[in-house]
Protein backbone atom coordinates (compact mmCIF):
# COMPACT_ATOMS: atom_id res chain seq x y z
CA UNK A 1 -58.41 1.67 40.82
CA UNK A 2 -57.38 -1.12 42.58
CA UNK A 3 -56.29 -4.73 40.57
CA UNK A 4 -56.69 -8.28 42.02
CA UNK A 5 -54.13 -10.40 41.08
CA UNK A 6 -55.51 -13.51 43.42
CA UNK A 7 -55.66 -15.60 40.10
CA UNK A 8 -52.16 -16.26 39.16
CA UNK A 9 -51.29 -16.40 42.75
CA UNK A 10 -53.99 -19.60 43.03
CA UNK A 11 -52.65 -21.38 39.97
CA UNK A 12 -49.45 -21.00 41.14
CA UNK A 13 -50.26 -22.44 44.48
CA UNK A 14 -52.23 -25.46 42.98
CA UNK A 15 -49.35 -26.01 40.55
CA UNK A 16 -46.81 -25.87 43.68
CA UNK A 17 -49.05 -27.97 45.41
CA UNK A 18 -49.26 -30.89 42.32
CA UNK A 19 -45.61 -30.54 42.01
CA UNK A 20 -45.04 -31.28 45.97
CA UNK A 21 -48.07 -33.87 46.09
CA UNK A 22 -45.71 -35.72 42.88
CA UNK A 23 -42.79 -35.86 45.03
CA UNK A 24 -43.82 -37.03 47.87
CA UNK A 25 -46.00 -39.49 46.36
CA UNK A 26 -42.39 -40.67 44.13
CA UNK A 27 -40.83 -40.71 47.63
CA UNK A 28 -43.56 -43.20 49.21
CA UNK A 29 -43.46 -45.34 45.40
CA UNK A 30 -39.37 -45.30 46.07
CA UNK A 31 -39.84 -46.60 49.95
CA UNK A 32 -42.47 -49.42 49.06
CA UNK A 33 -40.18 -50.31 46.28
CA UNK A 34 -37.25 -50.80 48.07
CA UNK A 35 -38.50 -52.52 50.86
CA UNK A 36 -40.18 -55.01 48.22
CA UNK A 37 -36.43 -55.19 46.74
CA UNK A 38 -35.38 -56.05 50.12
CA UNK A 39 -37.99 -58.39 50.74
CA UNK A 40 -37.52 -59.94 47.60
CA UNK A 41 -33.34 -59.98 48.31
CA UNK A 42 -33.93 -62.06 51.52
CA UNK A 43 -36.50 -64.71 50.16
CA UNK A 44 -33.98 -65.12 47.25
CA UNK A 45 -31.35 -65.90 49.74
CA UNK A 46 -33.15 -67.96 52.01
CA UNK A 47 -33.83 -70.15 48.60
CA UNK A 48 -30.39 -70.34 48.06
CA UNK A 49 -29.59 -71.45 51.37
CA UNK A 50 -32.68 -74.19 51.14
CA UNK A 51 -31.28 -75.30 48.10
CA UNK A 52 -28.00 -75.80 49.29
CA UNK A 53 -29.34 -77.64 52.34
CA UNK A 54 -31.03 -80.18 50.28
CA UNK A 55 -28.53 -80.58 47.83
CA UNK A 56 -26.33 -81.95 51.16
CA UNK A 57 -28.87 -84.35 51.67
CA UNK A 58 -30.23 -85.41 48.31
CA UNK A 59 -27.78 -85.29 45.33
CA UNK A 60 -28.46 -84.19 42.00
CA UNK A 61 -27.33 -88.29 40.73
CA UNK A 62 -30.17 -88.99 42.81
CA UNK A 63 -32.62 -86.97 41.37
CA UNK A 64 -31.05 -87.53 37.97
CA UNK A 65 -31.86 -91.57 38.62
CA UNK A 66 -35.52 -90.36 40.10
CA UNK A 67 -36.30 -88.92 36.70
CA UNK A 68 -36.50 -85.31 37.80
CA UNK A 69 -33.93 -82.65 37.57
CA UNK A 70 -34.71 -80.64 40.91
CA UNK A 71 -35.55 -80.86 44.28
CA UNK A 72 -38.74 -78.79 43.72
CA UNK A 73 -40.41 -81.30 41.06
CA UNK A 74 -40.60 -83.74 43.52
CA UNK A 75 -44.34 -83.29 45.51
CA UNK A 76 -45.57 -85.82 48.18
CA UNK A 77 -47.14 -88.80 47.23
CA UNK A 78 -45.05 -88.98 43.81
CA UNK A 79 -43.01 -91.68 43.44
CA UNK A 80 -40.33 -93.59 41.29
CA UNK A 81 -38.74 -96.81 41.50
CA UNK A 82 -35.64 -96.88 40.07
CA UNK A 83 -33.15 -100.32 40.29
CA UNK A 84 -30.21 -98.81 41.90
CA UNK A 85 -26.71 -101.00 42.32
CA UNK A 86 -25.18 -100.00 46.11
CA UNK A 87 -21.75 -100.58 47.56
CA UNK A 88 -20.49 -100.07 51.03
CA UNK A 89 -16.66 -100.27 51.67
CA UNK A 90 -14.74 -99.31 54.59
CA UNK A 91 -11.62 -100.39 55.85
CA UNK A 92 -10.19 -103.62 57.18
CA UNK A 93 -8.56 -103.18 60.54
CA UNK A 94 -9.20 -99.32 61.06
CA UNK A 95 -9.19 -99.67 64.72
CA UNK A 96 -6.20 -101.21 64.95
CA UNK A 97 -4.23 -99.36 62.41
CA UNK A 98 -6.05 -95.74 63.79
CA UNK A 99 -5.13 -96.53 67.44
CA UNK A 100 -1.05 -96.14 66.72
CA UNK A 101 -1.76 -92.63 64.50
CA UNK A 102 -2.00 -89.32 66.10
CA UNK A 103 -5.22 -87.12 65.46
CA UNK A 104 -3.29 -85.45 62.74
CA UNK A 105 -2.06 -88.32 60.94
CA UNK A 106 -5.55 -90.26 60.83
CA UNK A 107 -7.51 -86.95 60.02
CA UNK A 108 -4.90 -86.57 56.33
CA UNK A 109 -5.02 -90.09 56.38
CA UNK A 110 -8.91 -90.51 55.91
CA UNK A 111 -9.03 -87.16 54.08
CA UNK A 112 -6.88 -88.82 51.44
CA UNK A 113 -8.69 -92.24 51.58
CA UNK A 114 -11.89 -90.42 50.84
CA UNK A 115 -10.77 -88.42 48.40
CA UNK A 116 -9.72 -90.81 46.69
CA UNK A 117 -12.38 -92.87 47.13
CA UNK A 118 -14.52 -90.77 46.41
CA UNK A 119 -12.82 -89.71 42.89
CA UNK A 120 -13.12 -93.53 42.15
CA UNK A 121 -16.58 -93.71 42.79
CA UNK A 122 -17.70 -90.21 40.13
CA UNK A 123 -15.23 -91.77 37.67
CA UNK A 124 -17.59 -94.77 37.65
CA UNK A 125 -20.88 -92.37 37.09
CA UNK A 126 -21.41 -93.41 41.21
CA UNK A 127 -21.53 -91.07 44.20
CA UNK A 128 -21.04 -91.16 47.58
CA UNK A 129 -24.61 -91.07 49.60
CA UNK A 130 -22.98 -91.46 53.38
CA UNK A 131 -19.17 -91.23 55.05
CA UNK A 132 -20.07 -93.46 57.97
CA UNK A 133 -16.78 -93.59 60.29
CA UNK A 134 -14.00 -95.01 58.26
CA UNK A 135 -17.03 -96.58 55.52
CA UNK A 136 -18.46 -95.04 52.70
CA UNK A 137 -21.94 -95.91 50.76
CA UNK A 138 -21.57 -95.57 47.11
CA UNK A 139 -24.88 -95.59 44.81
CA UNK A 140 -25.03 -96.55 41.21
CA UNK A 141 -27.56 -96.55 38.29
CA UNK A 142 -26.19 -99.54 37.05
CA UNK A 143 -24.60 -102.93 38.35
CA UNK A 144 -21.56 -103.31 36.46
CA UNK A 145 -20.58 -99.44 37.01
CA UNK A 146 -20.69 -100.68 41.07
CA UNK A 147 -18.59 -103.51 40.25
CA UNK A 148 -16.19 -100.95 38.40
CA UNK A 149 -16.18 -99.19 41.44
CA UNK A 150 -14.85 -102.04 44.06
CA UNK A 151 -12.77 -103.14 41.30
CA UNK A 152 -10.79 -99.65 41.11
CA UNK A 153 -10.98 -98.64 44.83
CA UNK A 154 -9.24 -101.91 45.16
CA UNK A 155 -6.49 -100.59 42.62
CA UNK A 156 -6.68 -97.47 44.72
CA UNK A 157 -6.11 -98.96 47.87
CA UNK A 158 -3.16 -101.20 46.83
CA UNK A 159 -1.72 -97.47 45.26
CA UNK A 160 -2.38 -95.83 48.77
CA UNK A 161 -0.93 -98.39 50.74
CA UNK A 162 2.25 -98.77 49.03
CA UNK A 163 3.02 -94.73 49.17
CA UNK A 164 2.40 -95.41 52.80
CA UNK A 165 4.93 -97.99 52.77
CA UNK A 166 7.37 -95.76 50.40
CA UNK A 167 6.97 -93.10 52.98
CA UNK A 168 7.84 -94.91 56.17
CA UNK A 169 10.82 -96.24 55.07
CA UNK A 170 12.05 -92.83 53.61
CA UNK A 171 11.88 -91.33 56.97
């Protein structure tokens, strides 16, 4: 008598093959997903880099006075006008007083001008659009906050000037 034992055998072999057809189908779900994640990884950071860019050239005051609060509501053809109060300052005599400093000493010198300058400006709800040379261009949502402004980089200057002077004649 002779017993056939073929049909365990073929389950077994269709289960095997189920279980090995789920893997590798969990391995090819795993590779599409993580090339999606990477994909998605890299258009996340180019956005952040995009948005960076544009915040160099348009600031969020700006955007804030054009009614919007982001670089992406804004669509071609929209537009806003806004009365906006501008001052431009830059400094009397730069050439003159530049050509007797060394590199060093006029780069820390207009560092701290700006700076300070540019503190004056925020502190007066303004900011600072352009650095042009030795000049800055200052916007503000309201005239009297841009009269603030020259008013208290005046101040700022006399302040500046005299710790120059205090300086010099301490060395």
């Amino acid at each position: 008598r002779i017993i056939v034992v073929a049909e365990p055998i073929d389950e077994y072999a269709k289960l095997a093959s189920a279980v090995a057809a789920c893997i590798v189908a969990t391995i090819v779900a795993m590779a599409v997903q993580t090339k999606a994640q990477r994909r998605m990884q890299a258009a996340i950071a180019d956005s952040m880099m995009l948005t960076s860019a544009v915040r160099r050239f348009v600031p969020k005051h700006q955007l804030r006075i054009m009614g919007v609060r982001s670089i992406t509501e804004v669509v071609p053809g929209d537009h806003t006008e806004v009365s906006q109060s501008m001052l431009f300052s830059d400094i009397r005599n730069f050439t003159t007083i530049s050509s007797k400093m060394t590199n060093e000493e006029l780069f820390k010198w207009l560092q701290q001008y700006f700076g300070t300058m540019t503190g004056v400006t925020e502190s007066n709800h303004g900011f600072v659009d352009k650095f042009i040379g030795d000049a800055l261009f200052c916007v503000f949502a309201a005239p009297r906050n841009a009269v603030e402004c020259a008013i208290g980089m005046h101040c700022a200057t006399e302040q500046l000037n005299a710790g120059i002077v205090a300086a010099r004649s301490n060395d």
